[in-house]
PDB file of N, CA and C in Angstrom:
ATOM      1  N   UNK A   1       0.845  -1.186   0.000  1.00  0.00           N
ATOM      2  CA  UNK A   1       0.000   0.000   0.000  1.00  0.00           C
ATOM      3  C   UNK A   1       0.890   1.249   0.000  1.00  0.00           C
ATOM      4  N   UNK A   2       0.544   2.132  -1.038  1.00  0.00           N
ATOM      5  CA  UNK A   2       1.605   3.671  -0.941  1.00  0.00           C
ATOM      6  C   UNK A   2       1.496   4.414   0.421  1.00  0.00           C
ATOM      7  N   UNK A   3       2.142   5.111   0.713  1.00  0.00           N
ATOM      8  CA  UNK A   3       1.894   5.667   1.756  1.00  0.00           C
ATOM      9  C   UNK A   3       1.224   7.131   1.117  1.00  0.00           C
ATOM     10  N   UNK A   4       0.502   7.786   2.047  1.00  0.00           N
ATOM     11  CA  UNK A   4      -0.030   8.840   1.487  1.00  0.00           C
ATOM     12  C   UNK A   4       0.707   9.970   2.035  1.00  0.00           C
ATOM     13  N   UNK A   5       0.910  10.876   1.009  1.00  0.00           N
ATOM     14  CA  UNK A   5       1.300  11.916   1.310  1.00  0.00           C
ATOM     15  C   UNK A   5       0.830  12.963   2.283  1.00  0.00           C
ATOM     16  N   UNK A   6       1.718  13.399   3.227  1.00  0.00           N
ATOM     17  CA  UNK A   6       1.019  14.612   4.471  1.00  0.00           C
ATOM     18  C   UNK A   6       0.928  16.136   3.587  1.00  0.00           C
ATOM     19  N   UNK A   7      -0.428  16.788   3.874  1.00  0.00           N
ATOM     20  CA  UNK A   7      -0.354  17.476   3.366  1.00  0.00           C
ATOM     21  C   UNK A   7      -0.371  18.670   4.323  1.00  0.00           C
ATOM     22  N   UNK A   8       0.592  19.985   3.900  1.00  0.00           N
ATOM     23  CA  UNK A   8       0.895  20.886   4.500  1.00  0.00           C
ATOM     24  C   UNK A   8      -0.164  21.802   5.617  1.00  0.00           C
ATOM     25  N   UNK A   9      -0.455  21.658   6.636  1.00  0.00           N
ATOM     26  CA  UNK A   9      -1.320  23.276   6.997  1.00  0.00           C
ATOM     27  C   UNK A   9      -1.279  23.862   7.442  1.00  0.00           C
ATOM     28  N   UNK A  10      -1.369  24.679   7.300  1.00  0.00           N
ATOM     29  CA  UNK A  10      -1.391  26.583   7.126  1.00  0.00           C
ATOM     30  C   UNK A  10      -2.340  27.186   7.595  1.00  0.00           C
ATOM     31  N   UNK A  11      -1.601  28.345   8.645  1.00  0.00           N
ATOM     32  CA  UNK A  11      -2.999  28.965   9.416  1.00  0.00           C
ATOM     33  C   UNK A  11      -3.788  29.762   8.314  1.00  0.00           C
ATOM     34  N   UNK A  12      -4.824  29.794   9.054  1.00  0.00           N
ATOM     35  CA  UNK A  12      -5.934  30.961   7.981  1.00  0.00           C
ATOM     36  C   UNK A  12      -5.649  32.023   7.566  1.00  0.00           C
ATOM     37  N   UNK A  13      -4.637  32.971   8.589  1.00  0.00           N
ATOM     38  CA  UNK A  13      -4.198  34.030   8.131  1.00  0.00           C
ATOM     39  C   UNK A  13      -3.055  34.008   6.878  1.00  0.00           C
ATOM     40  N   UNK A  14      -2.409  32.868   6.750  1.00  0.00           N
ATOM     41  CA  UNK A  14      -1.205  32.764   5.798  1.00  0.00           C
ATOM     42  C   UNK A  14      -2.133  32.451   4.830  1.00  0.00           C
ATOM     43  N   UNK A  15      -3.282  31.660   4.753  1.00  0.00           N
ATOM     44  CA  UNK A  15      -3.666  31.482   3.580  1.00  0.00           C
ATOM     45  C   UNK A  15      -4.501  32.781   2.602  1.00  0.00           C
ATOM     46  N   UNK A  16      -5.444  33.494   3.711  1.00  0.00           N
ATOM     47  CA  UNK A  16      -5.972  34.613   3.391  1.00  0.00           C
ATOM     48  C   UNK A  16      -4.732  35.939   2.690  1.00  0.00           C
ATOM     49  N   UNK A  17      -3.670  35.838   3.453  1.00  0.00           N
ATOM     50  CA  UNK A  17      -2.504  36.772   3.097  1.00  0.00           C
ATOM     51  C   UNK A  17      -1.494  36.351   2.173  1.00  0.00           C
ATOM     52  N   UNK A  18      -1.957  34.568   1.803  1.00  0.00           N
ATOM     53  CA  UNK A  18      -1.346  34.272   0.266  1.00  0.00           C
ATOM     54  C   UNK A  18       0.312  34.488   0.880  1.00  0.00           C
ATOM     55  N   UNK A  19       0.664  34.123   2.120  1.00  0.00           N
ATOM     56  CA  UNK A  19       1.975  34.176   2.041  1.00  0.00           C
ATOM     57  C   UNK A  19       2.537  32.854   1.969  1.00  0.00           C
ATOM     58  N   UNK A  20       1.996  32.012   2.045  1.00  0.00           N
ATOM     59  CA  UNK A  20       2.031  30.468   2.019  1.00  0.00           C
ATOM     60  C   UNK A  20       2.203  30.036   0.406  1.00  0.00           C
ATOM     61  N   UNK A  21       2.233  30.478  -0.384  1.00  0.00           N
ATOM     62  CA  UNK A  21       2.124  30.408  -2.110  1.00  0.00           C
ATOM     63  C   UNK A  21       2.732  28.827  -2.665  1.00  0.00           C
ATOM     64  N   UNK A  22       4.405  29.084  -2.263  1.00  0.00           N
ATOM     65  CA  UNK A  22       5.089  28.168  -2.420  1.00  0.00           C
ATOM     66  C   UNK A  22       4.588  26.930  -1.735  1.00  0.00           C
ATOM     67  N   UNK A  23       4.509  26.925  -0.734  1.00  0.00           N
ATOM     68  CA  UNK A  23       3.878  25.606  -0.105  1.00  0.00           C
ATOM     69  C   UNK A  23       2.728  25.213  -0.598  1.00  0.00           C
ATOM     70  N   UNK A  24       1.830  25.908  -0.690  1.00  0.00           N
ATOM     71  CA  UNK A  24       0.533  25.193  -1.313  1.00  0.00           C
ATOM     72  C   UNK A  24       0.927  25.159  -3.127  1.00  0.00           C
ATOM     73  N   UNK A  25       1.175  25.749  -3.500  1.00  0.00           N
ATOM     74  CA  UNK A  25       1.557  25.360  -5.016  1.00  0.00           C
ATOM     75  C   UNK A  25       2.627  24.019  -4.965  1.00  0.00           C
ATOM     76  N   UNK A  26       3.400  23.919  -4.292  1.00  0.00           N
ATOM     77  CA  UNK A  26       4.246  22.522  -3.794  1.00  0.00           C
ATOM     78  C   UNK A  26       3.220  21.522  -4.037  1.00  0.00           C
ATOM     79  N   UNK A  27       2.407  21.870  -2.849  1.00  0.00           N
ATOM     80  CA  UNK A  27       1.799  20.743  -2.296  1.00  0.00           C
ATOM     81  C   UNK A  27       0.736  20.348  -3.755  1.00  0.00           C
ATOM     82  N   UNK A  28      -0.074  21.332  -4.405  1.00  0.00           N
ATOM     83  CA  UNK A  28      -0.499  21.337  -5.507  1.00  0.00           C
ATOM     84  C   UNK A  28       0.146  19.903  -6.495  1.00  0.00           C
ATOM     85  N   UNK A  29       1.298  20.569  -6.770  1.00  0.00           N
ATOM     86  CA  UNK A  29       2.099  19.872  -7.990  1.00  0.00           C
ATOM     87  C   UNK A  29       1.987  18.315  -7.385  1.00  0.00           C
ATOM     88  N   UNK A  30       2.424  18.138  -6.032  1.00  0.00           N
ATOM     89  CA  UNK A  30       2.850  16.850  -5.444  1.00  0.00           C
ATOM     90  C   UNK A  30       1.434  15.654  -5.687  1.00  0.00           C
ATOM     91  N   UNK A  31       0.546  16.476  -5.285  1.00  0.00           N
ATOM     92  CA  UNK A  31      -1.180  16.219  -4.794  1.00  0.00           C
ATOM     93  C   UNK A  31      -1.411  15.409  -6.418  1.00  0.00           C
ATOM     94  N   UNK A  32      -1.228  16.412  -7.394  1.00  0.00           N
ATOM     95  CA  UNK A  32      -1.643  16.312  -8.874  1.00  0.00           C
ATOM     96  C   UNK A  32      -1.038  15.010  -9.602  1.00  0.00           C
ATOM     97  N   UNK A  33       0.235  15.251  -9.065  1.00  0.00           N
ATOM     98  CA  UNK A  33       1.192  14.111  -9.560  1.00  0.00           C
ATOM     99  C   UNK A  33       0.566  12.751  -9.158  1.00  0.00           C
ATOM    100  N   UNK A  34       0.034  12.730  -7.892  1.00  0.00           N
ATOM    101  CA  UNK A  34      -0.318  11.503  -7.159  1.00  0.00           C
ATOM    102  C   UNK A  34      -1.719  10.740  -7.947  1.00  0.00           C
ATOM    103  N   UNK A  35      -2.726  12.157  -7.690  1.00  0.00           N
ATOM    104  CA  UNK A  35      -4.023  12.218  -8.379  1.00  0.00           C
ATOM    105  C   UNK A  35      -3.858  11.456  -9.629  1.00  0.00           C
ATOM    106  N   UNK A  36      -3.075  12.106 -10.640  1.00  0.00           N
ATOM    107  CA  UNK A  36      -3.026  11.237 -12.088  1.00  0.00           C
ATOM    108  C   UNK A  36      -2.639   9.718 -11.543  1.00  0.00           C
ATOM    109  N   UNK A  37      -1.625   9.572 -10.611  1.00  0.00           N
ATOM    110  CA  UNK A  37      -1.578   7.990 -11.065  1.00  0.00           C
ATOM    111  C   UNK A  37      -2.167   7.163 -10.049  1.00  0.00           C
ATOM    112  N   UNK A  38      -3.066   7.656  -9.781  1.00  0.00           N
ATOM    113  CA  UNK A  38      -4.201   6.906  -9.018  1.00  0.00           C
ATOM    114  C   UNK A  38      -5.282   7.424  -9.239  1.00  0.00           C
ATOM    115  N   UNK A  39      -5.869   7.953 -10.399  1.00  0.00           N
ATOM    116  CA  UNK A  39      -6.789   8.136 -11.229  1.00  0.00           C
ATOM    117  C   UNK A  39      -8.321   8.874 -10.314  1.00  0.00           C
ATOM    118  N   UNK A  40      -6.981   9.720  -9.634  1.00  0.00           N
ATOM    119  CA  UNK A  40      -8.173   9.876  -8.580  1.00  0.00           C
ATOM    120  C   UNK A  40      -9.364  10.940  -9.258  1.00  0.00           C
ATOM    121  N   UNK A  41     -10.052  11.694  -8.787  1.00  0.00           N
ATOM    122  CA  UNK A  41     -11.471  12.493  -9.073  1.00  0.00           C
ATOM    123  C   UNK A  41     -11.564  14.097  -8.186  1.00  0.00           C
ATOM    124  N   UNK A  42     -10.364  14.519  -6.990  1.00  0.00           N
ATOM    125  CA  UNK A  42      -9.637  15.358  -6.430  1.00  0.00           C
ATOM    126  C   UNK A  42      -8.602  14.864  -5.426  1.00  0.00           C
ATOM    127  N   UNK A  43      -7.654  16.278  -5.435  1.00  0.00           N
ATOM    128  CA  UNK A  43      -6.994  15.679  -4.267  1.00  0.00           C
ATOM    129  C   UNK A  43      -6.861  17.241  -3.564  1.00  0.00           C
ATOM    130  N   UNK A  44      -6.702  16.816  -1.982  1.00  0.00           N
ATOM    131  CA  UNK A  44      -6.172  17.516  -1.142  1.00  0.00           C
ATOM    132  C   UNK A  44      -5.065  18.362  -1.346  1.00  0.00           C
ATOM    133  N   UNK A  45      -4.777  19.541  -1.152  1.00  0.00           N
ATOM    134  CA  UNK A  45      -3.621  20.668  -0.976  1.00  0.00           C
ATOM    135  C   UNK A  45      -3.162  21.148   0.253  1.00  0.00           C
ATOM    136  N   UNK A  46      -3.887  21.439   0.955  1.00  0.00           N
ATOM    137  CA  UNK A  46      -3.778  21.910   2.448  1.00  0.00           C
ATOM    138  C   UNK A  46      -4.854  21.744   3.268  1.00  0.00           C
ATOM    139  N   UNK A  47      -4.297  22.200   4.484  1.00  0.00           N
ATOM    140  CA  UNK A  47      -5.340  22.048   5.663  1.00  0.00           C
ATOM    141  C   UNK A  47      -5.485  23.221   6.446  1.00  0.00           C
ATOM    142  N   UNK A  48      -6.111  23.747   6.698  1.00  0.00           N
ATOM    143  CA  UNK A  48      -6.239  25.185   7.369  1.00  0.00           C
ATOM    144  C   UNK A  48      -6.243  24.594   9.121  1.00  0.00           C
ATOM    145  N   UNK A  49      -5.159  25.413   9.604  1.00  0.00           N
ATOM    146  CA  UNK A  49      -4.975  24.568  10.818  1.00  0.00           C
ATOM    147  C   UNK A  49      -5.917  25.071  11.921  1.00  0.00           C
ATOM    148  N   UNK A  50      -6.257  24.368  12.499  1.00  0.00           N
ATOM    149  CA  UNK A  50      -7.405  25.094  13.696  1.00  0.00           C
ATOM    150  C   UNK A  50      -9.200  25.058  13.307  1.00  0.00           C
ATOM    151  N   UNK A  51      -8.786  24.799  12.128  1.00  0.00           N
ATOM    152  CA  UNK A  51     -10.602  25.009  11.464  1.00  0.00           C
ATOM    153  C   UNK A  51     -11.228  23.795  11.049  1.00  0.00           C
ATOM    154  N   UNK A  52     -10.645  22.359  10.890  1.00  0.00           N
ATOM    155  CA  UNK A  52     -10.813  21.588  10.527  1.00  0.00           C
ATOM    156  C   UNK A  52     -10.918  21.664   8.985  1.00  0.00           C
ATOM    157  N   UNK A  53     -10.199  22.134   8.088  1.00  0.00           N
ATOM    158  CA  UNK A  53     -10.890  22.489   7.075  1.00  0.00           C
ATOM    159  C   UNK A  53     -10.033  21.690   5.920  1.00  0.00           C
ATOM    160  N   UNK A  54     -10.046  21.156   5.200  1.00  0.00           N
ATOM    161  CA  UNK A  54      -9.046  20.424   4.199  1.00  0.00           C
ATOM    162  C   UNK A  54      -9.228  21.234   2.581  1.00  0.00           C
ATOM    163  N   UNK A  55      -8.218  22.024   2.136  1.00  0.00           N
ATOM    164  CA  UNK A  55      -8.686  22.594   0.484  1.00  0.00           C
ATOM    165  C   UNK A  55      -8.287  21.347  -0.262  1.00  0.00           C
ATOM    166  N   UNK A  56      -9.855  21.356  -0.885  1.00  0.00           N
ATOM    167  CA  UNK A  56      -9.244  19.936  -2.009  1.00  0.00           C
ATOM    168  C   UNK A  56     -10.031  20.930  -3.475  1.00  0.00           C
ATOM    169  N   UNK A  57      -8.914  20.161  -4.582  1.00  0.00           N
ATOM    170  CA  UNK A  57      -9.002  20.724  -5.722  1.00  0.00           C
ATOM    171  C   UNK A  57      -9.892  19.744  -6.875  1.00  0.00           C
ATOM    172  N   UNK A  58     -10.918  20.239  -7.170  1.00  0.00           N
ATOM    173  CA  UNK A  58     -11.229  18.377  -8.324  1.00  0.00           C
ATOM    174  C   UNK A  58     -10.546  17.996  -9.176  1.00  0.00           C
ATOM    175  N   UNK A  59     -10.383  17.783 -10.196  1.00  0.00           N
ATOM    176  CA  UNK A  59      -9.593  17.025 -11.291  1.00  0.00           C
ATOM    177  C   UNK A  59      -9.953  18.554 -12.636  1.00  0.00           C
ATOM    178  N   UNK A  60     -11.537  19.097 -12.566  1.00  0.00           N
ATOM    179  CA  UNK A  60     -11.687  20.218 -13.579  1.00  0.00           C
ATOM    180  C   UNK A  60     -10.637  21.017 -13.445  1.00  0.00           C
ATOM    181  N   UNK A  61     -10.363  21.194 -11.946  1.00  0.00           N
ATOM    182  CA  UNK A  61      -9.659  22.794 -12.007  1.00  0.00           C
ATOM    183  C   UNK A  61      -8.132  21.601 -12.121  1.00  0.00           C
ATOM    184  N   UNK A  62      -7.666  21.092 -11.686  1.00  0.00           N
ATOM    185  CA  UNK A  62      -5.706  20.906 -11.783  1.00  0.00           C
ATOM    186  C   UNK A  62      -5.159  21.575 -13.324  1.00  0.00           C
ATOM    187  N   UNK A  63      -5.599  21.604 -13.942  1.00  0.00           N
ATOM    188  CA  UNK A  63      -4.979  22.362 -15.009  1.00  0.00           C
ATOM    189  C   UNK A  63      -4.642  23.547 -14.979  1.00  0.00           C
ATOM    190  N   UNK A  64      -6.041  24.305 -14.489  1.00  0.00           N
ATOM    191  CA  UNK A  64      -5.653  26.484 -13.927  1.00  0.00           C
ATOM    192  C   UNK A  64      -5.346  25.803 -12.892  1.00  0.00           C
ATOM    193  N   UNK A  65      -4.942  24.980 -11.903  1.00  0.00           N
ATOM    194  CA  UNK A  65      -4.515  25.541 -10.937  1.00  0.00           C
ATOM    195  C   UNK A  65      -2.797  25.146 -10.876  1.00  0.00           C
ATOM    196  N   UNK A  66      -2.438  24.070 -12.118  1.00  0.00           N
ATOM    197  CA  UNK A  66      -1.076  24.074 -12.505  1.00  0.00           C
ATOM    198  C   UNK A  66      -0.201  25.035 -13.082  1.00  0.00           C
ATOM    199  N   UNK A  67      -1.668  26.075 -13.914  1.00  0.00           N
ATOM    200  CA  UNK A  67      -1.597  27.088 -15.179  1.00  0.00           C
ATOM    201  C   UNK A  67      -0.211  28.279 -13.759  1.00  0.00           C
ATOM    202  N   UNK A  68      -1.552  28.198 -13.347  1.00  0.00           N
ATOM    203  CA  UNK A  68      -1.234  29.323 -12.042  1.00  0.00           C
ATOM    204  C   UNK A  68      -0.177  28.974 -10.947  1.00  0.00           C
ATOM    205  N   UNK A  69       0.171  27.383 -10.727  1.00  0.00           N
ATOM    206  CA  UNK A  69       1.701  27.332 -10.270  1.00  0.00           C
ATOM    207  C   UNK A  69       2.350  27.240 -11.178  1.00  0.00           C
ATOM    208  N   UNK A  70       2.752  26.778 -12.555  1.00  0.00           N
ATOM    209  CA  UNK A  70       3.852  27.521 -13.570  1.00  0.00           C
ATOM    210  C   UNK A  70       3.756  29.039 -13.754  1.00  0.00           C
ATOM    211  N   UNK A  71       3.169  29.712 -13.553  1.00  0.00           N
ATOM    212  CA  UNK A  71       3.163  31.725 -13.330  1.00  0.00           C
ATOM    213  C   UNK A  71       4.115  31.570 -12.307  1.00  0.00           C
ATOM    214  N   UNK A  72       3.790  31.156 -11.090  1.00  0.00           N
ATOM    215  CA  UNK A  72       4.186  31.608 -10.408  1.00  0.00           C
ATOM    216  C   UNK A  72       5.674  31.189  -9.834  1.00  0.00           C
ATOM    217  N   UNK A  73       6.147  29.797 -10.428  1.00  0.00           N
ATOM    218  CA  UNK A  73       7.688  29.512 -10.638  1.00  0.00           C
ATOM    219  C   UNK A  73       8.437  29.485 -11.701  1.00  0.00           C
ATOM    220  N   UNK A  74       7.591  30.624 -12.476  1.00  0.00           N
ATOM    221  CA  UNK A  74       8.299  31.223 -13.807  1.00  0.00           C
ATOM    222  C   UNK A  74       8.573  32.593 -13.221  1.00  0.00           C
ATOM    223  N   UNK A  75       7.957  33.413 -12.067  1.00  0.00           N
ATOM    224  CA  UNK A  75       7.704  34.433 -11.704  1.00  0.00           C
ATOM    225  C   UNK A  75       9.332  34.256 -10.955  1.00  0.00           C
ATOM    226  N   UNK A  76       9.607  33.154 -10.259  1.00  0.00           N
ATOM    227  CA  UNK A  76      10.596  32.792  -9.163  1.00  0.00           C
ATOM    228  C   UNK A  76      11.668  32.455  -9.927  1.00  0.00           C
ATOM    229  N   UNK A  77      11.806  32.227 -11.239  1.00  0.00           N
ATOM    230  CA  UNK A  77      12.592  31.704 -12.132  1.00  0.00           C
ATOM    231  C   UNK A  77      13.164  29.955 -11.583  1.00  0.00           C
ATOM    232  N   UNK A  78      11.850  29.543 -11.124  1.00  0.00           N
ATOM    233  CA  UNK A  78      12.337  27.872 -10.705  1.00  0.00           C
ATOM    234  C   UNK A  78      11.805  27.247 -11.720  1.00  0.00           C
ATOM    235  N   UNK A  79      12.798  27.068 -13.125  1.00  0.00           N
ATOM    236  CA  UNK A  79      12.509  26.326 -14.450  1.00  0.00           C
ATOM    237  C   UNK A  79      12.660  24.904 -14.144  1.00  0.00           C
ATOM    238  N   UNK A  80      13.231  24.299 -13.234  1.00  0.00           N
ATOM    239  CA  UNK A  80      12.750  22.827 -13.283  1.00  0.00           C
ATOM    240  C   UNK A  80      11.393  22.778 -13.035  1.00  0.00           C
ATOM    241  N   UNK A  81      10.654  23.525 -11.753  1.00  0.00           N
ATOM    242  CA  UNK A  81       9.519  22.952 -11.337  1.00  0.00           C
ATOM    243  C   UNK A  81       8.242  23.481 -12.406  1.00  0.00           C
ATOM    244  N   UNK A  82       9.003  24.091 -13.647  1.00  0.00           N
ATOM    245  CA  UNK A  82       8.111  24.695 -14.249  1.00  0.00           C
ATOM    246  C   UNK A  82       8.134  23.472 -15.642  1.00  0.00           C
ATOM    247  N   UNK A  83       9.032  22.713 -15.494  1.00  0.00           N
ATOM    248  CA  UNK A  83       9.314  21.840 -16.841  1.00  0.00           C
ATOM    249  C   UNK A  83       8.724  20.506 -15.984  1.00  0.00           C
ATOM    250  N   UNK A  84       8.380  20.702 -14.635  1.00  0.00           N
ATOM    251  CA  UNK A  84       7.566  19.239 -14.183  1.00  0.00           C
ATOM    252  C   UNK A  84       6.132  19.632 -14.706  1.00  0.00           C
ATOM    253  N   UNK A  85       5.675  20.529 -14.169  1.00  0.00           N
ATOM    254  CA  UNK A  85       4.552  21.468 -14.189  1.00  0.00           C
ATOM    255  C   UNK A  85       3.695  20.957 -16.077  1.00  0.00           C
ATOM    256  N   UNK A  86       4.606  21.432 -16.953  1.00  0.00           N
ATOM    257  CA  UNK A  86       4.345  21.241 -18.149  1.00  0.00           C
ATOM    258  C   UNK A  86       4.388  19.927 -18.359  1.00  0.00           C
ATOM    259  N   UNK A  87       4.907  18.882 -18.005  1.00  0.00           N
ATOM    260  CA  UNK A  87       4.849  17.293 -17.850  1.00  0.00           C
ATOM    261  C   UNK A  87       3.153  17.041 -17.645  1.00  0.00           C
ATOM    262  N   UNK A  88       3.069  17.194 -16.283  1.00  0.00           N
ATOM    263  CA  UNK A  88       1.831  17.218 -15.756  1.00  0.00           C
ATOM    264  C   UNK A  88       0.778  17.444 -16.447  1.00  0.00           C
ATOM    265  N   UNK A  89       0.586  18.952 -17.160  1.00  0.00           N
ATOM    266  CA  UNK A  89      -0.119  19.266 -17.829  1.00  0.00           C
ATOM    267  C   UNK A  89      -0.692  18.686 -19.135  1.00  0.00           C
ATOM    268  N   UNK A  90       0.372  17.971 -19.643  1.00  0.00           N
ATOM    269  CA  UNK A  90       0.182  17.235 -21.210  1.00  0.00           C
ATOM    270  C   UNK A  90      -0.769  16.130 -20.912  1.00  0.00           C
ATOM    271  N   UNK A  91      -0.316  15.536 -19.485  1.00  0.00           N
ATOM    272  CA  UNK A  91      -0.779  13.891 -18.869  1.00  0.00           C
ATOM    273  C   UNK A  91      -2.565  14.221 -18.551  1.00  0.00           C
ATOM    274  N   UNK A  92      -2.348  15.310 -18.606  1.00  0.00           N
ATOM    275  CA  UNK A  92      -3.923  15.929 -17.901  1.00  0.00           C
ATOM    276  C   UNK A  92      -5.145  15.317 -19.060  1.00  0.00           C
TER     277      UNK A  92
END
């Protein structure tokens, strides 16, 4: 059995103030990667800590929401995670 991945969480205020970006776009890419090869239908990104709250993404959106982590590690100039990113995207 795989083990499942822990997913990051982040207080409410980091998420509301978007200072958390990298981590949840991380966790994004990681989540997506998993999703495709277990054909899943969504996966989890984060957890808002204290609220019980889990952000899960469906399978419609992973594409804008890959669109929007390659912006934003093209923005950082992190071209590997932007040449996984485009991997991902084709498999979509």
């Amino acid at each position: 059995m795989a083990r499942k991945r822990k997913i990051p969480a982040i207080s409410l205020e980091d998420f509301k103030a978007k200072t958390k970006k990298r981590t949840v776009y991380k966790s994004l890419v990681d989540s997506v990667t998993e999703g495709i090869k277990d054909k899943s239908e969504s996966v989890n990104i984060a957890e808002i800590k204290n609220h019980d709250v889990i952000i899960s993404v469906p399978k419609s959106e992973w594409k804008s929401g890959l669109e929007n982590a390659m912006n934003y590690y093209i923005k950082e100039e992190e071209y590997e995670e932007c040449s996984k990113i485009k991997k991902l995207i084709k498999k979509l």
